[in-house]
Protein backbone atom coordinates (compact mmCIF):
# COMPACT_ATOMS: atom_id res chain seq x y z
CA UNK A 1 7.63 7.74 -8.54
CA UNK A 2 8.51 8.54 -12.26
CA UNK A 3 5.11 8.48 -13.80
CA UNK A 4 6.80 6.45 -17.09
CA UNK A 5 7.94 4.10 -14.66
CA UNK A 6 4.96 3.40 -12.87
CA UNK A 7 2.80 3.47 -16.32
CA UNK A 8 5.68 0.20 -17.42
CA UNK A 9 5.11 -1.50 -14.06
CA UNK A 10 1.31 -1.36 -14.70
CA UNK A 11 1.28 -2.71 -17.44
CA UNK A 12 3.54 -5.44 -16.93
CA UNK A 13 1.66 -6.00 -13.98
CA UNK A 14 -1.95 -6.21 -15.59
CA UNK A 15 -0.60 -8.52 -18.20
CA UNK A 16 1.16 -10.79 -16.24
CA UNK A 17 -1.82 -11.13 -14.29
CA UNK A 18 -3.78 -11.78 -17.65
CA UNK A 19 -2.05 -14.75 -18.56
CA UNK A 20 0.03 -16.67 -15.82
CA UNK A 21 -3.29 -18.16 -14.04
CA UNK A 22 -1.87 -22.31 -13.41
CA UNK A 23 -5.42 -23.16 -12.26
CA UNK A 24 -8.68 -22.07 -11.41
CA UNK A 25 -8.29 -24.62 -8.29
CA UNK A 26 -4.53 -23.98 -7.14
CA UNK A 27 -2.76 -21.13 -6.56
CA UNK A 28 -1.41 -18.83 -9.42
CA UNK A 29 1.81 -17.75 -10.10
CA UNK A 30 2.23 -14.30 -11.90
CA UNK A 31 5.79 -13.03 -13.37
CA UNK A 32 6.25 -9.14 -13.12
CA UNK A 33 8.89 -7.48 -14.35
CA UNK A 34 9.88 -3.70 -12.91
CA UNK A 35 12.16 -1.18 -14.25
CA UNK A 36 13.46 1.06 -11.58
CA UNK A 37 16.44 3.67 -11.63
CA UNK A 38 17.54 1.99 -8.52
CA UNK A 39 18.28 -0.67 -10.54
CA UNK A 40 20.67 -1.33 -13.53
CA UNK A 41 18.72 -3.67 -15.17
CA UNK A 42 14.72 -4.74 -14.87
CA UNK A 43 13.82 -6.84 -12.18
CA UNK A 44 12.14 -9.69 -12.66
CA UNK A 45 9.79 -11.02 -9.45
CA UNK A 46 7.50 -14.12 -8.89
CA UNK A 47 4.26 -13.64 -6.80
CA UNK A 48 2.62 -16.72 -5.47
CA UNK A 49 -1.21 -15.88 -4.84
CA UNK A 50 -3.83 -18.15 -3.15
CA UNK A 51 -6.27 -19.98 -4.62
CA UNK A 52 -10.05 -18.08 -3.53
CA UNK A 53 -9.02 -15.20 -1.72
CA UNK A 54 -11.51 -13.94 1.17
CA UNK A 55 -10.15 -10.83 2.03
CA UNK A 56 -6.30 -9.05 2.54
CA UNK A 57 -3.64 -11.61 2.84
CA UNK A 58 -0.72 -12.16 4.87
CA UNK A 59 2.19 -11.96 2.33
CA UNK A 60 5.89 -13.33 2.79
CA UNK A 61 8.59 -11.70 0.96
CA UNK A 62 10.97 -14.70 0.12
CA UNK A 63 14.69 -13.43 -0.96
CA UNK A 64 16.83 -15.72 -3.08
CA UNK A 65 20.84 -16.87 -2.70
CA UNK A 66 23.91 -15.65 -4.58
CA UNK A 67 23.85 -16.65 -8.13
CA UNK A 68 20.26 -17.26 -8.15
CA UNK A 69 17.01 -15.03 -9.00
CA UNK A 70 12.78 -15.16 -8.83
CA UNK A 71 12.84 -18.43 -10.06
CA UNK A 72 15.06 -20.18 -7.37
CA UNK A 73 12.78 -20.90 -4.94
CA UNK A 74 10.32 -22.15 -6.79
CA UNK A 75 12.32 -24.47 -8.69
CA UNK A 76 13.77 -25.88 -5.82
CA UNK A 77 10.87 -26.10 -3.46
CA UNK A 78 7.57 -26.94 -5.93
CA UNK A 79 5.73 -27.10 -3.08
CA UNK A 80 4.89 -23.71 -2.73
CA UNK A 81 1.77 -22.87 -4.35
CA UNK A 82 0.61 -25.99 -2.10
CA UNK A 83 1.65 -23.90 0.61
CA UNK A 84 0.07 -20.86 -0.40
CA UNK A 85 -3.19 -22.36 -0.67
CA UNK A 86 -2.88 -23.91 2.60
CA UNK A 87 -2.12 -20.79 4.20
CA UNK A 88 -3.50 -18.29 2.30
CA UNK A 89 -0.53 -16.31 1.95
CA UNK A 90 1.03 -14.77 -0.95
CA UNK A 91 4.16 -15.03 -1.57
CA UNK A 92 6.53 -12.45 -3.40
CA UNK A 93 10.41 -13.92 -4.82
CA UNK A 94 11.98 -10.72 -6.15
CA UNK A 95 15.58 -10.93 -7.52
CA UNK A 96 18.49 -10.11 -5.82
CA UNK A 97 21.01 -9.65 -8.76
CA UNK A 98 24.20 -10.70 -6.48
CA UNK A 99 23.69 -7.11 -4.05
CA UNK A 100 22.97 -8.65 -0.92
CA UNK A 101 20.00 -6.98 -0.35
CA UNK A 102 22.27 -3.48 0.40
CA UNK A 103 22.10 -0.36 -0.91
CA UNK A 104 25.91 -0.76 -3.06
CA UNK A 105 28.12 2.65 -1.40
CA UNK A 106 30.40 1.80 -5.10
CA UNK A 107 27.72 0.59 -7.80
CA UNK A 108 25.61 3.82 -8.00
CA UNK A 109 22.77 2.27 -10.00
CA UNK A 110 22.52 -0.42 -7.37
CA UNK A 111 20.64 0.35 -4.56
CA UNK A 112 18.80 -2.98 -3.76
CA UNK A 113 17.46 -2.37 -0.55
CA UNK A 114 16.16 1.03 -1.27
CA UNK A 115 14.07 -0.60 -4.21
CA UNK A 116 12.73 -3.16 -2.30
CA UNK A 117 11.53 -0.82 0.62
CA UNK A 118 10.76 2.10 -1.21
CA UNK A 119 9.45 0.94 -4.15
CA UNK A 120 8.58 -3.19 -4.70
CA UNK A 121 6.55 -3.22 -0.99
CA UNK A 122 4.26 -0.68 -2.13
CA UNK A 123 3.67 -1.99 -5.69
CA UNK A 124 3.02 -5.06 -4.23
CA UNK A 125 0.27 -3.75 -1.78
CA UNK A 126 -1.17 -1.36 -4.50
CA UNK A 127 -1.71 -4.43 -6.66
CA UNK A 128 -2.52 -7.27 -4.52
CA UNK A 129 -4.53 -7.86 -1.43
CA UNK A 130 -2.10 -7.74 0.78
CA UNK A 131 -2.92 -7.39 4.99
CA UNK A 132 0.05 -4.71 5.48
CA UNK A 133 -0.12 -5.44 8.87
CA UNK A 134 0.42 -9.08 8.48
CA UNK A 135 4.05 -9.31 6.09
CA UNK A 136 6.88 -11.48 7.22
CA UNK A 137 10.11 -11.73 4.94
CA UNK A 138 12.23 -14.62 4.64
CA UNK A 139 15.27 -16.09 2.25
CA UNK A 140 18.26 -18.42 1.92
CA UNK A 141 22.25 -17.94 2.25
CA UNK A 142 22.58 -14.36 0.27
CA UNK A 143 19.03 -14.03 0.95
CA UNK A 144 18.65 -14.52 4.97
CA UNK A 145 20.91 -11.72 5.58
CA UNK A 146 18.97 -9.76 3.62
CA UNK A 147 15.52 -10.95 5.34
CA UNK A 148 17.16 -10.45 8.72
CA UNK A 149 18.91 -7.16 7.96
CA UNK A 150 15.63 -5.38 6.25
CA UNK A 151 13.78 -6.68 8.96
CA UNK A 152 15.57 -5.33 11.67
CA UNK A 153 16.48 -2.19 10.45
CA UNK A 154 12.38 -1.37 9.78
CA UNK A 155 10.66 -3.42 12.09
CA UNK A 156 7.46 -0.98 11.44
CA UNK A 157 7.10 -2.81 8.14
CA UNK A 158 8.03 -6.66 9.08
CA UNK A 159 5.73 -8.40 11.70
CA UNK A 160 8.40 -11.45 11.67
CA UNK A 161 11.67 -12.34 9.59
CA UNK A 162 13.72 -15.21 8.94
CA UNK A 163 16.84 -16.61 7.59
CA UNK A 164 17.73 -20.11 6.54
CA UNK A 165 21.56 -20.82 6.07
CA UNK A 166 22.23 -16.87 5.82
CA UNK A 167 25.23 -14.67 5.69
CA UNK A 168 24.49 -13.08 9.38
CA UNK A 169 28.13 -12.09 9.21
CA UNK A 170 29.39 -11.09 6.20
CA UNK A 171 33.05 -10.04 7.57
CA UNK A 172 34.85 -13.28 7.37
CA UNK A 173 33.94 -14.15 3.55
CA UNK A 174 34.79 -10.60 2.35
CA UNK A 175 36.86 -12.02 -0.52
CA UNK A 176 34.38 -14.71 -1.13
CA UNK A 177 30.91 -14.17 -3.81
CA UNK A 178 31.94 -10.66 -5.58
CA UNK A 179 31.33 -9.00 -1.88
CA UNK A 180 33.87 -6.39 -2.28
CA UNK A 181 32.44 -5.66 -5.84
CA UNK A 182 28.91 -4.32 -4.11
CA UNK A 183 30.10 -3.16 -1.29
CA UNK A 184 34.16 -2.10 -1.80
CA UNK A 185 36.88 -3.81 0.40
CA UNK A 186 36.95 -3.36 4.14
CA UNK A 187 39.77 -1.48 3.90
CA UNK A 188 38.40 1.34 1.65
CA UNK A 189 34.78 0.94 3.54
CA UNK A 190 35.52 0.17 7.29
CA UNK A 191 32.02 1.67 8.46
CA UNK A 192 29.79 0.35 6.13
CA UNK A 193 31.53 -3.69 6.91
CA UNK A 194 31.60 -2.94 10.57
CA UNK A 195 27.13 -2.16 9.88
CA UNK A 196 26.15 -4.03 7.24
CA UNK A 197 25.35 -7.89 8.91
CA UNK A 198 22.65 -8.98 11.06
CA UNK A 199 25.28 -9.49 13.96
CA UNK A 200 26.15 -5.95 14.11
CA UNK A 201 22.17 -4.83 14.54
CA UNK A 202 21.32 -7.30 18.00
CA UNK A 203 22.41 -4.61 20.46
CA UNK A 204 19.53 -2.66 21.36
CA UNK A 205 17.34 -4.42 18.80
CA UNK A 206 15.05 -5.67 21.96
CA UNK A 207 14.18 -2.00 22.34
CA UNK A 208 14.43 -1.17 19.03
CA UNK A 209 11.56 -3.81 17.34
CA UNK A 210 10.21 -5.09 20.59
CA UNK A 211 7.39 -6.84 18.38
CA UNK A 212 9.76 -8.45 15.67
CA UNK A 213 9.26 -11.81 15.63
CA UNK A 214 12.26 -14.02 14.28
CA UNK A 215 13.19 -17.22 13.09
CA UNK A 216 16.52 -18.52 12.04
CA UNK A 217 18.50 -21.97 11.13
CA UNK A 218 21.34 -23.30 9.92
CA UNK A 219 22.90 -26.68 9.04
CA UNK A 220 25.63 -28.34 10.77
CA UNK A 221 27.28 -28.87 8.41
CA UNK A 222 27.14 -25.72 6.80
CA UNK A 223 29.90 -22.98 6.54
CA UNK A 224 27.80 -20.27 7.91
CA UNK A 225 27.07 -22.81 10.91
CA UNK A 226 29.94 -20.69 13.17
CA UNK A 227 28.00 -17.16 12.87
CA UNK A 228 24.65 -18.29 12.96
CA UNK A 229 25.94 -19.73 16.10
CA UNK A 230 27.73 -16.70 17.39
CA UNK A 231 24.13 -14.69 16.44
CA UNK A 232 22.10 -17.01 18.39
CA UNK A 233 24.03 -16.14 21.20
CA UNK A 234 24.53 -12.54 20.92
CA UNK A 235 20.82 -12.90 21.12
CA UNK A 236 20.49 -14.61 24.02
CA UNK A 237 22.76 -12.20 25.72
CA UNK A 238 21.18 -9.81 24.79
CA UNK A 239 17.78 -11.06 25.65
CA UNK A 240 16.11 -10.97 21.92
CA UNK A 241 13.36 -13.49 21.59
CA UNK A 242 14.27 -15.55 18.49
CA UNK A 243 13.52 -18.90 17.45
CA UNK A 244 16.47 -21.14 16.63
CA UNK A 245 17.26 -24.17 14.75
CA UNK A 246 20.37 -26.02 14.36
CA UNK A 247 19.93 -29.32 12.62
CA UNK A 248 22.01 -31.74 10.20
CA UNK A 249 22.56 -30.27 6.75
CA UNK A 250 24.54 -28.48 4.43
CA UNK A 251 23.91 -25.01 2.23
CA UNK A 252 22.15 -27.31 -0.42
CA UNK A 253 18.53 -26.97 -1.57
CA UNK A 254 17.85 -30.21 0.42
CA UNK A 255 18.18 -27.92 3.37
CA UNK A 256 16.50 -25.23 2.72
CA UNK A 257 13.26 -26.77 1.18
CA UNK A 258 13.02 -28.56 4.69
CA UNK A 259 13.72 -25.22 6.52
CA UNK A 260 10.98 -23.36 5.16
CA UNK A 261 8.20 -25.50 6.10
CA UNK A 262 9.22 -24.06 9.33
CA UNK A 263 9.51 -20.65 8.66
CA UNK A 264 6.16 -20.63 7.56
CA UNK A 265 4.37 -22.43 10.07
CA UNK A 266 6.20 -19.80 12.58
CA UNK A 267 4.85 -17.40 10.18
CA UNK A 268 1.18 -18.83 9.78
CA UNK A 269 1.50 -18.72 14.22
CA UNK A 270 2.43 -15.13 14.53
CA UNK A 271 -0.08 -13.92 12.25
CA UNK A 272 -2.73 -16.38 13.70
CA UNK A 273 -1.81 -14.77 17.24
CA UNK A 274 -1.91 -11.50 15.82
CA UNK A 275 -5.46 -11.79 14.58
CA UNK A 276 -6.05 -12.82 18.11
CA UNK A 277 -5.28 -9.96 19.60
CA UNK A 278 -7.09 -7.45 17.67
């Protein structure tokens, strides 16, 4: 890592943790900002850290929707410091600048998924006590196939993933939310639409992340109801273990601040189990 860079990230780091302390009795929420060649612009992230800390923490990567940013989750669903406390997780809401989570094959300076993997996972750990072997990642519309996709594709560093309302097919809204713009038109990129969605990654994924634990929902109502139902039953046929919810709703807020109670009680279970075990 670029020394400069790392010195910036520091810093930002140190202060943020300096001065965004909500309480002494609640959790805290600290606002980083990272500059990254990976990136075209600095990245601004939210981290959501328990209230008395024991030891390492189980820590939830939450990814945001199209047109949103760090500050979407937690403006929609206030309730999660409340939730950190009362599961001692920390939570970490990066930005996802409209790149679906993908590494752009026609914006060279965006290469979101590389940044996130490579370089905001172990900043986080370096910085925070994080349990490594307890981190789950999570997010809405944009975000969920972002949470699924990472997830699947590096199971080593994901105990369990989940998607509320996501994108788990992005090939029938190609000309929908600037897609083409981050990742060029079907036509000129054939390969890289065929790969890019959570559908395309169930075959084999039993083998592949045997220990991947995954939760996903979607509303009704919703217009990503049809593929989260065709991915719920690509799993089944193809005998993934997944938890699935299909419930009345729409891709509102409404929604998704219900959903993610869920999510993190599955969560709060597979790390509980995993602690078990050891």
């Amino acid at each position: 890592m670029n020394k400069k860079i790392f010195t910036l990230r520091l810093f930002l780091l140190l202060a943020a943790l300096a001065t965004a302390a909500i309480s002494a009795a609640a959790a805290r929420i600290d606002s980083l900002s990272y500059v990254s060649p990976l990136l075209p612009r600095p990245m601004a992230v939210k981290v959501v850290v328990p209230d008395n800390l024991s030891g390492p923490a189980p820590v939830v990567y939450m990814l945001n929707g199209y047109d949103g940013d760090c500050n979407q989750w937690l403006g929609n669903t206030p309730e999660l410091p409340s939730y950190s406390d009362r599961y001692g997780m920390i939570f970490v809401l990066p930005s996802g600048m409209d790149a679906w989570y993908v590494d752009s094959p026609v914006q060279k300076n965006m290469k979101m998924k590389s940044f996130i993997l490579d370089e905001l996972i172990p900043a986080i750990d370096e910085h925070y006590p994080t349990d490594p072997d307890r981190r789950a990642i999570t997010g809405l519309s944009m975000g969920g196939h972002g949470a699924l996709t990472l997830a699947m594709d590096h199971p080593e560093l994901f105990k369990a993933a989940g998607s509320t309302s996501g994108g788990v097919d992005l090939r029938p809204f190609a000309k929908r939310w600037n897609l083409e713009k981050v990742m060029g038109s079907p036509e000129a990129n054939p390969e890289f639409w065929e790969g890019v969605s959570a559908a395309s990654r169930v075959k084999g994924l039993k083998e592949r992340a045997p220990e991947l634990k995954i939760i996903f929902d979607c509303g009704i109502d919703d217009f990503f109801a049809p593929v989260n139902e065709q991915l719920h039953k690509a799993m089944l046929e193809e005998g993934v273990p997944h938890d699935y919810i299909s419930r009345p709703g729409r891709h509102a807020h409404s929604y998704w601040r219900n959903a993610i109670k869920y999510h993190l009680v599955f969560f709060d279970s597979v790390f509980k189990a995993q602690g078990a075990s050891k």
